[in-house]
Protein backbone atom coordinates (compact mmCIF):
# COMPACT_ATOMS: atom_id res chain seq x y z
CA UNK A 1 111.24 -15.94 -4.85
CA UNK A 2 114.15 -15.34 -6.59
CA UNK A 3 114.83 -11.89 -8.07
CA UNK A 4 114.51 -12.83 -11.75
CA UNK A 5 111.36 -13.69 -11.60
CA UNK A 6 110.41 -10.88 -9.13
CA UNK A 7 111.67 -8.82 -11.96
CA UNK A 8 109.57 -10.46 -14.37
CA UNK A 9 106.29 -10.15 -12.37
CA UNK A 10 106.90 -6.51 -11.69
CA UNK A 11 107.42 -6.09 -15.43
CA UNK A 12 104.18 -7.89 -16.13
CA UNK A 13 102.35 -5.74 -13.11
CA UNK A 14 103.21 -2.38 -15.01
CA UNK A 15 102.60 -3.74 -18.62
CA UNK A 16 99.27 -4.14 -17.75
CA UNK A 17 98.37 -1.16 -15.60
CA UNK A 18 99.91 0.35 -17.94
CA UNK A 19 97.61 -1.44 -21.34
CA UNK A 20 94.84 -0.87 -19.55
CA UNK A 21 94.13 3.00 -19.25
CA UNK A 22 95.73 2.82 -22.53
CA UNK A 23 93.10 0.96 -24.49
CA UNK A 24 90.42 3.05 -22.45
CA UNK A 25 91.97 6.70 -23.80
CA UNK A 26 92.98 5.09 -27.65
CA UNK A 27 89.72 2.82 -28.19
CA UNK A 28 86.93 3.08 -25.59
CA UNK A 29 87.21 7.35 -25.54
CA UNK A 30 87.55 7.82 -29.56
CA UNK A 31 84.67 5.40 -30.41
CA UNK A 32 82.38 7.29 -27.97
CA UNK A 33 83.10 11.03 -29.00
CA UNK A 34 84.06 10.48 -32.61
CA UNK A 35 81.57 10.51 -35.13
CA UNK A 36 83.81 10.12 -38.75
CA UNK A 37 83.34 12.39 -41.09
CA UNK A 38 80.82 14.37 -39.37
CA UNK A 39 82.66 17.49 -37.59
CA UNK A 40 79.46 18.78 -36.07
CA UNK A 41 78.03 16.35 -34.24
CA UNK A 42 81.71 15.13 -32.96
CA UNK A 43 81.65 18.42 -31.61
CA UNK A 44 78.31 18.17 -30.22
CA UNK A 45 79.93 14.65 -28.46
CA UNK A 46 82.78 17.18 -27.17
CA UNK A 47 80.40 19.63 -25.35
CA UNK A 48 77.90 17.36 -24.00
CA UNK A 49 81.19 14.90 -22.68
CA UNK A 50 84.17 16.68 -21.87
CA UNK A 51 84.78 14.97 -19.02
CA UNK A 52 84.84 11.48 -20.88
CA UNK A 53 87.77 13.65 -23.12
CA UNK A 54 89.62 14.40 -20.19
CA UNK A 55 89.20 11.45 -18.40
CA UNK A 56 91.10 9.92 -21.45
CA UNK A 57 93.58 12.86 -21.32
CA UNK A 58 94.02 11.73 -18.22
CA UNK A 59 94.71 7.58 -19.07
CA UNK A 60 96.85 8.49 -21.27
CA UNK A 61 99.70 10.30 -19.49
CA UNK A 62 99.15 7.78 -16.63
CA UNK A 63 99.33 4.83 -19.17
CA UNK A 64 102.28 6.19 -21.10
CA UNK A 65 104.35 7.59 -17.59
CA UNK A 66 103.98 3.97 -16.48
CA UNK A 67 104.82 2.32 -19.77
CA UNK A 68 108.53 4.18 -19.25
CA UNK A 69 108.84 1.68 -16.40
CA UNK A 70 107.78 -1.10 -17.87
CA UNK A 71 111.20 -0.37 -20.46
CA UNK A 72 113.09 0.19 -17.80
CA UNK A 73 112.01 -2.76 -15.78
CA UNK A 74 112.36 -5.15 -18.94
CA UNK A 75 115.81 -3.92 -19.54
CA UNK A 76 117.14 -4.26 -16.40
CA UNK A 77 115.38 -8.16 -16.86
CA UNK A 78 116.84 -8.78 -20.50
CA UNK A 79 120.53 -6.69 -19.68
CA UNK A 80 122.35 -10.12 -18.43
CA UNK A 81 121.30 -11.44 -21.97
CA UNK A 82 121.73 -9.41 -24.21
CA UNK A 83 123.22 -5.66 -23.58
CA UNK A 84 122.89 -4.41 -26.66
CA UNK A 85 119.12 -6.11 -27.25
CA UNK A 86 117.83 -4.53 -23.98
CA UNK A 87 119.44 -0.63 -24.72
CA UNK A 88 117.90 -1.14 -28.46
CA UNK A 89 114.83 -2.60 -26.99
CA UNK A 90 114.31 0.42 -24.37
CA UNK A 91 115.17 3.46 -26.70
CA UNK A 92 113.12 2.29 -29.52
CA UNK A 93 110.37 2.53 -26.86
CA UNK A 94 111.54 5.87 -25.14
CA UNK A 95 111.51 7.47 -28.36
CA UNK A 96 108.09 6.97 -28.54
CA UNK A 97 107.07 8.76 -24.67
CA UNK A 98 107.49 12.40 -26.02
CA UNK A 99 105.30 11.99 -29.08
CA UNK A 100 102.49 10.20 -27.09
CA UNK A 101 103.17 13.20 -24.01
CA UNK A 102 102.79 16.05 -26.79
CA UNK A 103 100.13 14.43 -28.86
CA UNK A 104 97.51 14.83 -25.87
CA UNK A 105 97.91 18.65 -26.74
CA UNK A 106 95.98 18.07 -29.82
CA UNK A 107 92.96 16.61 -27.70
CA UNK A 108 93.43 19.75 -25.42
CA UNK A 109 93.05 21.86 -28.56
CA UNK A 110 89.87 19.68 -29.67
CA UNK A 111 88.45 20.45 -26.64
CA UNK A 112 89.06 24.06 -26.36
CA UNK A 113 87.77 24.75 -30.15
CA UNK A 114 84.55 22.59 -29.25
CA UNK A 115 83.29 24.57 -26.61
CA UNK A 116 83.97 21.42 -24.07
CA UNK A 117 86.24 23.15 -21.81
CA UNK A 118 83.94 26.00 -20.60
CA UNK A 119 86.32 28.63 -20.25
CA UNK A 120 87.84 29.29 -24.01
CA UNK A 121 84.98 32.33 -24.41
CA UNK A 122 88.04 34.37 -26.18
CA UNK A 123 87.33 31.86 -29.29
CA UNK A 124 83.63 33.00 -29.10
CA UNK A 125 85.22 35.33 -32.05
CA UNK A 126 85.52 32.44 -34.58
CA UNK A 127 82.36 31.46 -36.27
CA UNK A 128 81.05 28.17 -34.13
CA UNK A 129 80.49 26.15 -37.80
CA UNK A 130 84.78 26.97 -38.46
CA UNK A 131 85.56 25.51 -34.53
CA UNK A 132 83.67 22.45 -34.44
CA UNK A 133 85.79 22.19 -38.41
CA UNK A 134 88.83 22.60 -36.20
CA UNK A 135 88.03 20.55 -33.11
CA UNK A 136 87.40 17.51 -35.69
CA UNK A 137 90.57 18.31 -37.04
CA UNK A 138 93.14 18.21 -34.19
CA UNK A 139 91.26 15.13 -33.21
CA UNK A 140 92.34 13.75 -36.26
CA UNK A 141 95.67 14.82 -35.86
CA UNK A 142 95.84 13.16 -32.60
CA UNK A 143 95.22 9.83 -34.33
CA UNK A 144 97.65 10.27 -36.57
CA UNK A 145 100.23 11.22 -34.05
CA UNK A 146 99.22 8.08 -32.64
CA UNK A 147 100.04 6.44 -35.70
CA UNK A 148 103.41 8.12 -35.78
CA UNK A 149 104.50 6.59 -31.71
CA UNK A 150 102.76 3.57 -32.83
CA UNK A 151 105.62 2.48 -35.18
CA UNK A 152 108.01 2.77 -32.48
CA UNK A 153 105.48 0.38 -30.45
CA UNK A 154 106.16 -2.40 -33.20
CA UNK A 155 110.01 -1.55 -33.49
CA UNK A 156 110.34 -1.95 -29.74
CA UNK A 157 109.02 -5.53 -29.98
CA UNK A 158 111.72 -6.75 -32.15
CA UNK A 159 114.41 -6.80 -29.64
CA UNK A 160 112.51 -7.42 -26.88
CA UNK A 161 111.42 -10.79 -29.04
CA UNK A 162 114.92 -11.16 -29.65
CA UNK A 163 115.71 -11.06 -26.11
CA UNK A 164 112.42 -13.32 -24.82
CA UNK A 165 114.08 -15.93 -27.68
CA UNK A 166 117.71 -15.66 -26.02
CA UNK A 167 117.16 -15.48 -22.53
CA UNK A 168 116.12 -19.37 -21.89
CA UNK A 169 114.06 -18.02 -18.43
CA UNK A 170 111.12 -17.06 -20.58
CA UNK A 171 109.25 -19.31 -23.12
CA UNK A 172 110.79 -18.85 -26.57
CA UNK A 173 107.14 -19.05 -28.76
CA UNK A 174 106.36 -15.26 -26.46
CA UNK A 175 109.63 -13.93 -28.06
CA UNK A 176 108.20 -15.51 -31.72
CA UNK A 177 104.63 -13.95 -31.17
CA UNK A 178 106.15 -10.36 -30.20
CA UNK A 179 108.48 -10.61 -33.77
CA UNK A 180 104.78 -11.57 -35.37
CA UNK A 181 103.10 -8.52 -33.56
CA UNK A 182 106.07 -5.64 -34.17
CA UNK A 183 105.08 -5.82 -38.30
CA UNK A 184 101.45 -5.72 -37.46
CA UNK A 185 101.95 -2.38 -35.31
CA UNK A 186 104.00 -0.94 -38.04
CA UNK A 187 101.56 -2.02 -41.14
CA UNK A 188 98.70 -0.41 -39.54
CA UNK A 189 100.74 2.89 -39.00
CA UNK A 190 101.98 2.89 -42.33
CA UNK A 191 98.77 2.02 -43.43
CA UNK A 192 97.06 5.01 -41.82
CA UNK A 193 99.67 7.69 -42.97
CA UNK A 194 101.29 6.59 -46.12
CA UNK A 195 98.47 4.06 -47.76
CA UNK A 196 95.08 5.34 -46.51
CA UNK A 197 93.58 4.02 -49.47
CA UNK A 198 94.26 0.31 -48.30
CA UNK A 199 94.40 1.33 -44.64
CA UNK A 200 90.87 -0.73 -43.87
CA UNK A 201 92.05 -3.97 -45.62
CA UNK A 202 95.83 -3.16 -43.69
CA UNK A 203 93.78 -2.96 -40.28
CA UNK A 204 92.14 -6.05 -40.78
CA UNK A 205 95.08 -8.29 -40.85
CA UNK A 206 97.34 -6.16 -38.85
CA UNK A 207 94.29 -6.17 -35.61
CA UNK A 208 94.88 -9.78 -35.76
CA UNK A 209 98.89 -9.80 -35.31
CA UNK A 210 98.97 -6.90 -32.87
CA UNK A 211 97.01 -9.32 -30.55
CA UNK A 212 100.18 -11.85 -30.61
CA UNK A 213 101.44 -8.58 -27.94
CA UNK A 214 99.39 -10.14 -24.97
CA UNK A 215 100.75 -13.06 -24.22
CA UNK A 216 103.85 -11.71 -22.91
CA UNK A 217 101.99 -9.60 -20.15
CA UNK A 218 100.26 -12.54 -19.06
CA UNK A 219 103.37 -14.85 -18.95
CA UNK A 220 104.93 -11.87 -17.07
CA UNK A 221 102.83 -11.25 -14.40
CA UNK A 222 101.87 -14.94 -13.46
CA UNK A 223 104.73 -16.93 -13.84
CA UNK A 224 107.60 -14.48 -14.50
CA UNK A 225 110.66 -16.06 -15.30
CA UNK A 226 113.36 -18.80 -14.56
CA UNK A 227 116.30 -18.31 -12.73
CA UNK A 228 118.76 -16.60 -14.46
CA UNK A 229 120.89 -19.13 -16.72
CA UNK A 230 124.38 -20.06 -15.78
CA UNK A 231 126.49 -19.11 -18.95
CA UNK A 232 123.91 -16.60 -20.67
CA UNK A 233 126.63 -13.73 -21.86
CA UNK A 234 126.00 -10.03 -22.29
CA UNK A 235 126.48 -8.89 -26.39
């Protein structure tokens, strides 16, 4: 096997090791502990399943440690393309780690203020109704930070689509779908923070075009890519 494509494959590998204790600390953990709008009994959730909490603390460093590979791996794939592609392409997703790496605090903090920890008796001083307040808070918080690494998630896709269209070892409709899914990941954050009035009808088209992101993986990890073309130039 020849090493573009053991490149590729590798890249697919940690894309989706990396996607899946992702989606299990962003959808499956939130949808079990939070209860919107209702502070007390998403506290309750916190107490009676902290270890579901940390368990997603825990998917989420792993997911976004291994996610810094998967930029690394891609630019060393897309490099021989396009230089300046594959640096844009890998920043725009670095910038992104240390948000997603400090934003778990904010779940710590939830946890803490909730009671779920078993050990923060020094907050036994605060009135319990004014904690579980506060625990529903910095949970919300963590979404938004979410929101806030999220748009580098979509910006990243641009020159990786770019490079996917350029390359000629990789299906050029995958680069097309990842230019369709960047807006979508970008909408929905802007949505969230700047337009929360219209963030439901945003999310509704925008859930749709983030999808367009999976194919790649897929593509990735089974086939990987072509030999590397004679003549491709690095710009």
């Amino acid at each position: 096997m020849d090493s573009n494509r053991k490149t590729a494959r590798l890249a697919g590998l940690l894309y989706l090791l990396a996607s899946i204790p992702g989606a299990f600390a962003l959808l499956y953990v939130p949808g079990k502990l939070v209860v919107p709008g209702a502070a007390a009994a998403t506290a309750d959730r916190l107490r009676a399943s902290g270890t579901l909490l940390r368990m997603g603390i825990g998917a989420e460093l792993v997911g976004f440690s291994i996610f810094i590979f998967v930029a690394l791996v891609l630019y060393r794939l897309f490099k021989p393309v396009s230089a300046r592609h594959a640096l844009a392409m890998m920043v725009l997703f670095l910038i992104s780690a240390p948000i997603s790496f400090i934003n778990v605090v904010n779940e710590i903090a939830a946890l803490e203020l909730a009671g779920g920890a078993g050990r923060a008796t020094y907050l036994s001083a605060i009135d319990p109704h004014v904690r579980d307040a506060l625990a529903y808070l910095f949970l919300n918080l963590h979404d938004a930070g979410n929101m806030v690494a999220q748009i580098f998630w979509g910006l990243w896709l641009f020159p990786f689509g770019i490079c996917v269209i350029r390359s000629g070892f990789i299906p050029r409709f995958l680069g097309v779908l990842l230019l369709v899914a960047g807006p979508g990941y970008i909408a929905s954050s802007v949505g969230e923070l700047v337009l929360p009035q219209y963030a439901a009808a945003i999310g509704q088209v925008t859930s749709v075009l983030t999808l367009a992101e999976l194919p790649i993986i897929f593509w990735l990890l089974i086939w990987g890519a072509k030999p590397q073309r004679a003549g491709v130039g690095v710009s």
